[in-house]
Protein backbone atom coordinates (compact mmCIF):
# COMPACT_ATOMS: atom_id res chain seq x y z
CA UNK A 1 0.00 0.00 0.00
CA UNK A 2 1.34 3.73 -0.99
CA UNK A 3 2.24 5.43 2.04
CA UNK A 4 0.26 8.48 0.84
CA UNK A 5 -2.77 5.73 0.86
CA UNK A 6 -1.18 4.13 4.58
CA UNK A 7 -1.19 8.21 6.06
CA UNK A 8 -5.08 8.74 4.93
CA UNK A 9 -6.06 5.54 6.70
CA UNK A 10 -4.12 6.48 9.29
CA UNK A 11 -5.83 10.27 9.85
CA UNK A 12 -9.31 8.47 9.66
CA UNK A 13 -9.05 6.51 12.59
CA UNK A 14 -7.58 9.77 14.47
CA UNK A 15 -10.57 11.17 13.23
CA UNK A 16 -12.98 8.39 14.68
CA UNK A 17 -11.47 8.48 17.77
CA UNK A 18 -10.11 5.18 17.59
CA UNK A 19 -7.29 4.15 19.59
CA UNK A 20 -3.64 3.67 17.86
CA UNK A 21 -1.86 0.63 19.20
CA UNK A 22 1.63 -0.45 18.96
CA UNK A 23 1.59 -2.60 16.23
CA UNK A 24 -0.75 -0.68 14.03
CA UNK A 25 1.32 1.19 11.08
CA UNK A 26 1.75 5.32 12.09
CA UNK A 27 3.47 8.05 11.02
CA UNK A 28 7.29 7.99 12.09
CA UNK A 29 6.85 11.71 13.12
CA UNK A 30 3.82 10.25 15.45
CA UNK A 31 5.87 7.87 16.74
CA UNK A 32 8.99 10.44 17.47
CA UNK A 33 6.18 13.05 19.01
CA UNK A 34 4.75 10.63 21.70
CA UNK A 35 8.21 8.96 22.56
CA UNK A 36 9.54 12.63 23.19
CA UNK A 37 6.04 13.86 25.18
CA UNK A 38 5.47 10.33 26.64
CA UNK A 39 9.37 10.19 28.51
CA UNK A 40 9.63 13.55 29.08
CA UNK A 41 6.33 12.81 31.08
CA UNK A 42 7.91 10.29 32.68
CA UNK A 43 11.21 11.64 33.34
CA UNK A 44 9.08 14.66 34.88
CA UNK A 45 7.50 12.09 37.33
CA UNK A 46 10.86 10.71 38.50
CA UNK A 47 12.51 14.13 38.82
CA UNK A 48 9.46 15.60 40.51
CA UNK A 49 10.24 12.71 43.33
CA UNK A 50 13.45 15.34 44.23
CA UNK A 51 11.37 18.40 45.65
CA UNK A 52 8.87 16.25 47.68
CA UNK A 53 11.27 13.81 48.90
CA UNK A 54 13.60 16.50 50.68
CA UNK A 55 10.72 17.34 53.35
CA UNK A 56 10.14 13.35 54.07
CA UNK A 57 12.54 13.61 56.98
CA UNK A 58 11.49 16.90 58.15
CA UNK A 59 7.54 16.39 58.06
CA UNK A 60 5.74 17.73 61.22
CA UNK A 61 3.71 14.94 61.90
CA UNK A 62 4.07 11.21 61.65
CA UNK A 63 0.44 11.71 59.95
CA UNK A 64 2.09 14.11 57.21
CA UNK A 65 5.48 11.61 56.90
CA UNK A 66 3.15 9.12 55.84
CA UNK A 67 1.23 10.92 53.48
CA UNK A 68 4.43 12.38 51.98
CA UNK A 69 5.68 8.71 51.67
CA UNK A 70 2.87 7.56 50.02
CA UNK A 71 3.09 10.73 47.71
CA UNK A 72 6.44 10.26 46.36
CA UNK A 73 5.92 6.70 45.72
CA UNK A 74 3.10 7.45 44.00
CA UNK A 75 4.81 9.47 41.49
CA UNK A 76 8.03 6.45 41.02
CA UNK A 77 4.91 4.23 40.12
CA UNK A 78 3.91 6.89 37.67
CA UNK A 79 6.86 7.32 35.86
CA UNK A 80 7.35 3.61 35.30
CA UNK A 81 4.32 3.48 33.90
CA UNK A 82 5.08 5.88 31.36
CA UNK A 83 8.35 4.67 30.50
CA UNK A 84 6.34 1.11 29.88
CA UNK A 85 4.37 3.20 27.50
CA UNK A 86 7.27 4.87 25.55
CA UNK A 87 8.97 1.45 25.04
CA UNK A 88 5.84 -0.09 23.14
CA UNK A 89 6.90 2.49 20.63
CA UNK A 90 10.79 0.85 20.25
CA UNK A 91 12.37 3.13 22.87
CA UNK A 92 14.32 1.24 25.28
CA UNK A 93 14.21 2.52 28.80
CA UNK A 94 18.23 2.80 28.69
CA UNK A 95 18.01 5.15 26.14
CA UNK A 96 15.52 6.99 27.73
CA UNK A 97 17.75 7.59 30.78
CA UNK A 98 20.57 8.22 28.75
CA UNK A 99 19.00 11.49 26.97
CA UNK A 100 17.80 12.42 30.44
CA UNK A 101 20.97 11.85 32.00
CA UNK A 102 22.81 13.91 28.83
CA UNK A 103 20.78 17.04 29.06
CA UNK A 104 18.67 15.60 25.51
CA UNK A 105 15.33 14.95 27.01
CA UNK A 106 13.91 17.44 28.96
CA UNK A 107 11.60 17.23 32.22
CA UNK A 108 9.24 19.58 33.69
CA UNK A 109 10.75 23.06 34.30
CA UNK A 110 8.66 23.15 37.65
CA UNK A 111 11.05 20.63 39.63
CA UNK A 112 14.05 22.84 38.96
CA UNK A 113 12.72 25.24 41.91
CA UNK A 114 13.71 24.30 45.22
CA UNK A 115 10.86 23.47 48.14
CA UNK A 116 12.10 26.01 50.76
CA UNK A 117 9.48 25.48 54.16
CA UNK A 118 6.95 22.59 54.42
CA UNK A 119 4.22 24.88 52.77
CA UNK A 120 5.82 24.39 49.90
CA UNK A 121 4.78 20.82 49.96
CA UNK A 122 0.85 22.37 50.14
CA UNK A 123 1.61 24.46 46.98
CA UNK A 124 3.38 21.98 45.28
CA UNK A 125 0.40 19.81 45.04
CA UNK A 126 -1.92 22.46 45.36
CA UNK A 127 -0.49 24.73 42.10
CA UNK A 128 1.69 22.12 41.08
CA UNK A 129 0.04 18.91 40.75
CA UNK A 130 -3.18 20.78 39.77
CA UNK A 131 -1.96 22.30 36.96
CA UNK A 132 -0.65 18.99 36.08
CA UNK A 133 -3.89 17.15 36.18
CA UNK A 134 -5.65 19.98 33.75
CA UNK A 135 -3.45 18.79 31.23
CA UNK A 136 -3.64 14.64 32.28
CA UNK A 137 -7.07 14.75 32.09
CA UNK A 138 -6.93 15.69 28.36
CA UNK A 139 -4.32 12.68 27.99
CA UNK A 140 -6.95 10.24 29.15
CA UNK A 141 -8.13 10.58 25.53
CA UNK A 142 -4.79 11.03 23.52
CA UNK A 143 -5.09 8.48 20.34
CA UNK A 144 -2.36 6.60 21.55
CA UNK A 145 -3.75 3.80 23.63
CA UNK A 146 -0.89 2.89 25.64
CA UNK A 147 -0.53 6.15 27.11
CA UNK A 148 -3.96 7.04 27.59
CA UNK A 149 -4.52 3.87 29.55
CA UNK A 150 -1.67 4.73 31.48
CA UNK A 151 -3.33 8.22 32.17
CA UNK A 152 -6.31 6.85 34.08
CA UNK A 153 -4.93 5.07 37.21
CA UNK A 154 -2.34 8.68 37.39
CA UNK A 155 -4.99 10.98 36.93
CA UNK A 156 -6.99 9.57 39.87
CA UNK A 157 -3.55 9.77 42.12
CA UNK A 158 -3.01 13.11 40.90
CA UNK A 159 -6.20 14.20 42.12
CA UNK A 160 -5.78 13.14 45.32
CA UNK A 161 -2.72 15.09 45.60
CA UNK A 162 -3.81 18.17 44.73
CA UNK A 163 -6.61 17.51 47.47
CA UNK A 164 -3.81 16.40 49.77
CA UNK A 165 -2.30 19.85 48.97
CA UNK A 166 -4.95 22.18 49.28
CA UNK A 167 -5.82 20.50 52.95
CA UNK A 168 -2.33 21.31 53.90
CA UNK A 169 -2.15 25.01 53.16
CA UNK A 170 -5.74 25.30 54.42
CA UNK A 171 -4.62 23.89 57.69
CA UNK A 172 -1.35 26.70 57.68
CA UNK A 173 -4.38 28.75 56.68
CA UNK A 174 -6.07 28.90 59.85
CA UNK A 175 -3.07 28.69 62.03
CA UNK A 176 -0.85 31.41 63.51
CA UNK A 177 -0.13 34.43 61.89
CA UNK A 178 3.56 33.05 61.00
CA UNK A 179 1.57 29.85 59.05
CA UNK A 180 -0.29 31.85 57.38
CA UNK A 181 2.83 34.11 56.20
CA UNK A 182 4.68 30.53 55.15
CA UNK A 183 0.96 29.38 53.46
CA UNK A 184 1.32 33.16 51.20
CA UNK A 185 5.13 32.67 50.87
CA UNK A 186 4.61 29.32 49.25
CA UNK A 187 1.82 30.43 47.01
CA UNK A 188 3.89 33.49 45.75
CA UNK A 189 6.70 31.74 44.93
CA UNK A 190 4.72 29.41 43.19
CA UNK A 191 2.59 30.68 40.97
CA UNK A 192 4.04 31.60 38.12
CA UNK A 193 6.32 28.31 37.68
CA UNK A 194 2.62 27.09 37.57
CA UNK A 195 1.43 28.66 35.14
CA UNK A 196 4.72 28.23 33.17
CA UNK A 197 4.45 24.22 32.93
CA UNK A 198 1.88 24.60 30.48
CA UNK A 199 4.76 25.63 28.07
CA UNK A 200 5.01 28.41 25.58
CA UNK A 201 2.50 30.59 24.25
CA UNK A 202 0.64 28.66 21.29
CA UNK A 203 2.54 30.89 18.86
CA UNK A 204 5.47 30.04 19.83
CA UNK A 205 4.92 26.07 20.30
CA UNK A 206 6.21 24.31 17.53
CA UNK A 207 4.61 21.02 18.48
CA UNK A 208 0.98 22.01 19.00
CA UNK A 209 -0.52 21.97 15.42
CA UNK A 210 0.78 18.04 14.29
CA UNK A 211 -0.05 17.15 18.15
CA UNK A 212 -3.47 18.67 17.76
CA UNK A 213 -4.02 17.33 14.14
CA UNK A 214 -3.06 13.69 15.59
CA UNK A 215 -5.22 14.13 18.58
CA UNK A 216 -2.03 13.51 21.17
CA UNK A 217 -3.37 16.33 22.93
CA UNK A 218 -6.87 18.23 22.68
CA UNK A 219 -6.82 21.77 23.59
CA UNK A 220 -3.76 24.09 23.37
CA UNK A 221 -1.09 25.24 26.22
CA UNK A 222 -3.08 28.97 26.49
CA UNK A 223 -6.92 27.11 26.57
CA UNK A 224 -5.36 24.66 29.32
CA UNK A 225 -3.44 27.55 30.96
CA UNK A 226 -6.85 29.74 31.13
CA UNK A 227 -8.69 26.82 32.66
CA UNK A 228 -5.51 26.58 35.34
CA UNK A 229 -6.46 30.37 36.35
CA UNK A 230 -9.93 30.43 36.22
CA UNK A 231 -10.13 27.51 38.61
CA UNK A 232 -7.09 28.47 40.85
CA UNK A 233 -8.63 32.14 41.46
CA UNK A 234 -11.68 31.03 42.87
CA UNK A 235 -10.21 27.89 44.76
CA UNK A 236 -7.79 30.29 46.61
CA UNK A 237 -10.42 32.40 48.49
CA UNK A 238 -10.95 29.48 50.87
CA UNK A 239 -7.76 29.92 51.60
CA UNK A 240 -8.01 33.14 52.65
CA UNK A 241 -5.26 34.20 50.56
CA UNK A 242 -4.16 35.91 47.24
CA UNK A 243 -2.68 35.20 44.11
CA UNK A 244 0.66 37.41 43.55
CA UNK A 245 -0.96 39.12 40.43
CA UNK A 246 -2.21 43.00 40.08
CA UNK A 247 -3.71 42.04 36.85
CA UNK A 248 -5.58 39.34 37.91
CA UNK A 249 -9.64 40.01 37.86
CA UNK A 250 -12.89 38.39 36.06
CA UNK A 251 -13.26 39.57 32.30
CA UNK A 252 -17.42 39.98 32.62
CA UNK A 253 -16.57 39.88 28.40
CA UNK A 254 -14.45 36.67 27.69
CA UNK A 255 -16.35 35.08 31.10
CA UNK A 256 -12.51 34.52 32.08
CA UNK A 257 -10.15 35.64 34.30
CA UNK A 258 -7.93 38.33 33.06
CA UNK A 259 -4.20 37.54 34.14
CA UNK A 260 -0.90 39.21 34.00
CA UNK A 261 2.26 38.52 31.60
CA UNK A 262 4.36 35.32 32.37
CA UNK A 263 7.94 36.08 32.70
CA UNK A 264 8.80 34.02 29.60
CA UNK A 265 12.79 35.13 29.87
CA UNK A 266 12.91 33.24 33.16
CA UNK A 267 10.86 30.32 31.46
CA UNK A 268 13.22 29.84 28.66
CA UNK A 269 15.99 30.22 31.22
CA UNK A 270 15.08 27.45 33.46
CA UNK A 271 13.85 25.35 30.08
CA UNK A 272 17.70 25.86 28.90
CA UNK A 273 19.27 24.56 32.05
CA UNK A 274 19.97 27.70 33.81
CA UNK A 275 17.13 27.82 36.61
CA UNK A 276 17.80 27.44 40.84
CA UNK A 277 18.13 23.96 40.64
CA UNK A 278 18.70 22.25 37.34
CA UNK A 279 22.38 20.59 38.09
CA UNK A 280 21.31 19.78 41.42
CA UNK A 281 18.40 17.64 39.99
CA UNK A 282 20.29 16.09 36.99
CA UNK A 283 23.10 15.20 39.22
CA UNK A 284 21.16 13.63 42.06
CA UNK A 285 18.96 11.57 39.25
CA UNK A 286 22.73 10.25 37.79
CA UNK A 287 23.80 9.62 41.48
CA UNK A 288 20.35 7.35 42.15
CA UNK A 289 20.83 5.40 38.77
CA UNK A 290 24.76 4.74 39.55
CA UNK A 291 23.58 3.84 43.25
CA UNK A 292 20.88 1.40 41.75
CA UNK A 293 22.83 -0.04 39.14
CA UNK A 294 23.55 -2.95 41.77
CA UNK A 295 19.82 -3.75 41.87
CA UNK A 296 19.06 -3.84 37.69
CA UNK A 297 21.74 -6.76 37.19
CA UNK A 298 20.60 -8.72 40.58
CA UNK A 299 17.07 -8.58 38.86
CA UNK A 300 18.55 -9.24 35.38
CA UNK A 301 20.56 -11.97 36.72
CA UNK A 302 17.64 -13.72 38.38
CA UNK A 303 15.42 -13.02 35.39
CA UNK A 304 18.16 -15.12 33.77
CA UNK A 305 18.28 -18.19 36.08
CA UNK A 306 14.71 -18.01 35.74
CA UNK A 307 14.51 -18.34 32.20
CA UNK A 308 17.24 -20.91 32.06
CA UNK A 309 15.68 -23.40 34.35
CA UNK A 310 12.12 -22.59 31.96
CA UNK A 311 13.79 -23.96 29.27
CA UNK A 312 15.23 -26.85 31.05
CA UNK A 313 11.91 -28.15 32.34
């Protein structure tokens, strides 16, 4: 069959919403598009362990430890599943790690902020994981099946966190007058790397209309962005707290929130390597894999026995 003919058949079943599998026949730019979004996902979910995991030790409460625990596991189980979903498409998970480790694949610009007082652990899933889920909850219906299936069980974590969150600045929200200071702190340093991890502005995205077209994603990084603020202005006044923005007020017009400029110099910045914490991250993720390395070839050596002693029975 022409590929001209192979492409056409292709676009139809994006059309009719019907799942693309691994072995069907796609695009090679398809393929490239959701191995780059799919383990720079993932590598987001490992990295993203980093900020979290430095307040394990220092929680305030055994009740908060354990939450935190669970939290940060959560996200390791994430990112595996996602790198299981990039390898249907014939990327190995070595490779993977390898671009991450070499500065090729990117992750999240987010995590390369530090987590500075334990409301930042309220804001993180507050801002953070919530602006996360606006865009996961699209992914639930990508057209590649693999990842959208892989979507489901995270999205319903990732709610929970951003619950999790919210509880824990509201608590700091009706404590002392120096919580509430840390619970304002947290959400002004926050919210513009928020509203910055739903990437450029569509003009300057180079990925959106092919992603769009294909149906890997379903509405644009300023429609998802808008949703973020319109949701996160009203959700703050239970807090009892504001959002650092002037600009910020309810457009009677558009029936939208009105919201001042992003700093996009300090996005591109931080995107390029050069934000608070960007060698810190990439070095500790090395250090972990060299640490673990160990623990692969015990596992690869008893996968081994195992499948020797198969194939002598």
């Amino acid at each position: 069959m022409e590929m001209r003919n192979l492409e056409e058949l292709f676009q139809q079943k994006i059309d009719q919403e019907v799942k693309i599998e691994p072995k069907d026949w796609m695009p090679d730019a398809y393929r490239k598009t959701n191995i780059r979004q799919i383990s720079q996902h993932a590598h987001s979910e490992i990295v993203g362990m980093l900020p979290e995991g430095n307040w394990i030790s220092r929680a305030p409460s055994l009740k908060r430890k354990a939450i935190l625990i669970a939290k940060v596991q959560d996200e390791a189980g994430h990112g595996l599943y996602l790198y299981a979903a990039a390898e249907t498409l014939g990327q190995s998970r070595e490779q993977m790690i390898n671009d991450l480790h070499s500065g090729k694949a990117k992750y999240s610009s987010i995590f390369n902020y530090p987590t500075l007082t334990w409301a930042d652990m309220g804001a993180v899933g507050w801002l953070v994981d919530g602006a996360a889920i606006m865009n996961q909850v699209m992914l639930t219906r990508t057209s590649y099946g693999p990842y959208a299936r892989a979507m489901v069980r995270i999205c319903k974590e990732e709610s929970f966190h951003q619950r999790q969150g919210f509880e824990t600045l509201l608590v700091l929200s009706k404590g002392s007058e120096a919580q509430r200071a840390l619970c304002q702190d947290a959400i002004n340093r926050w919210w513009w790397p928020a509203l910055m991890m739903f990437g450029p502005r569509d003009s300057e995205s180079t990925n959106s209309d092919m992603s769009m077209k294909w149906k890997i994603k379903r509405k644009t990084n300023d429609e998802l962005r808008q949703q973020f603020v319109d949701m996160i202005a009203e959700q703050v006044k239970l807090l009892g707290m504001t959002l650092p923005d002037p600009n910020l007020r309810w457009n009677e017009s558009r029936n939208h929130y009105d919201f001042g400029e992003i700093n996009w110099d300090e996005f591109w910045q931080v995107v390029k390597g050069s934000g608070p914490c960007n060698k810190e991250r990439l070095e500790a993720r090395k250090k972990a894999w060299e640490d673990g390395a160990w623990v692969r070839e015990a596992a690869q050596a008893h996968a081994n026995k195992q499948r020797t002693r198969n194939k002598a029975a």
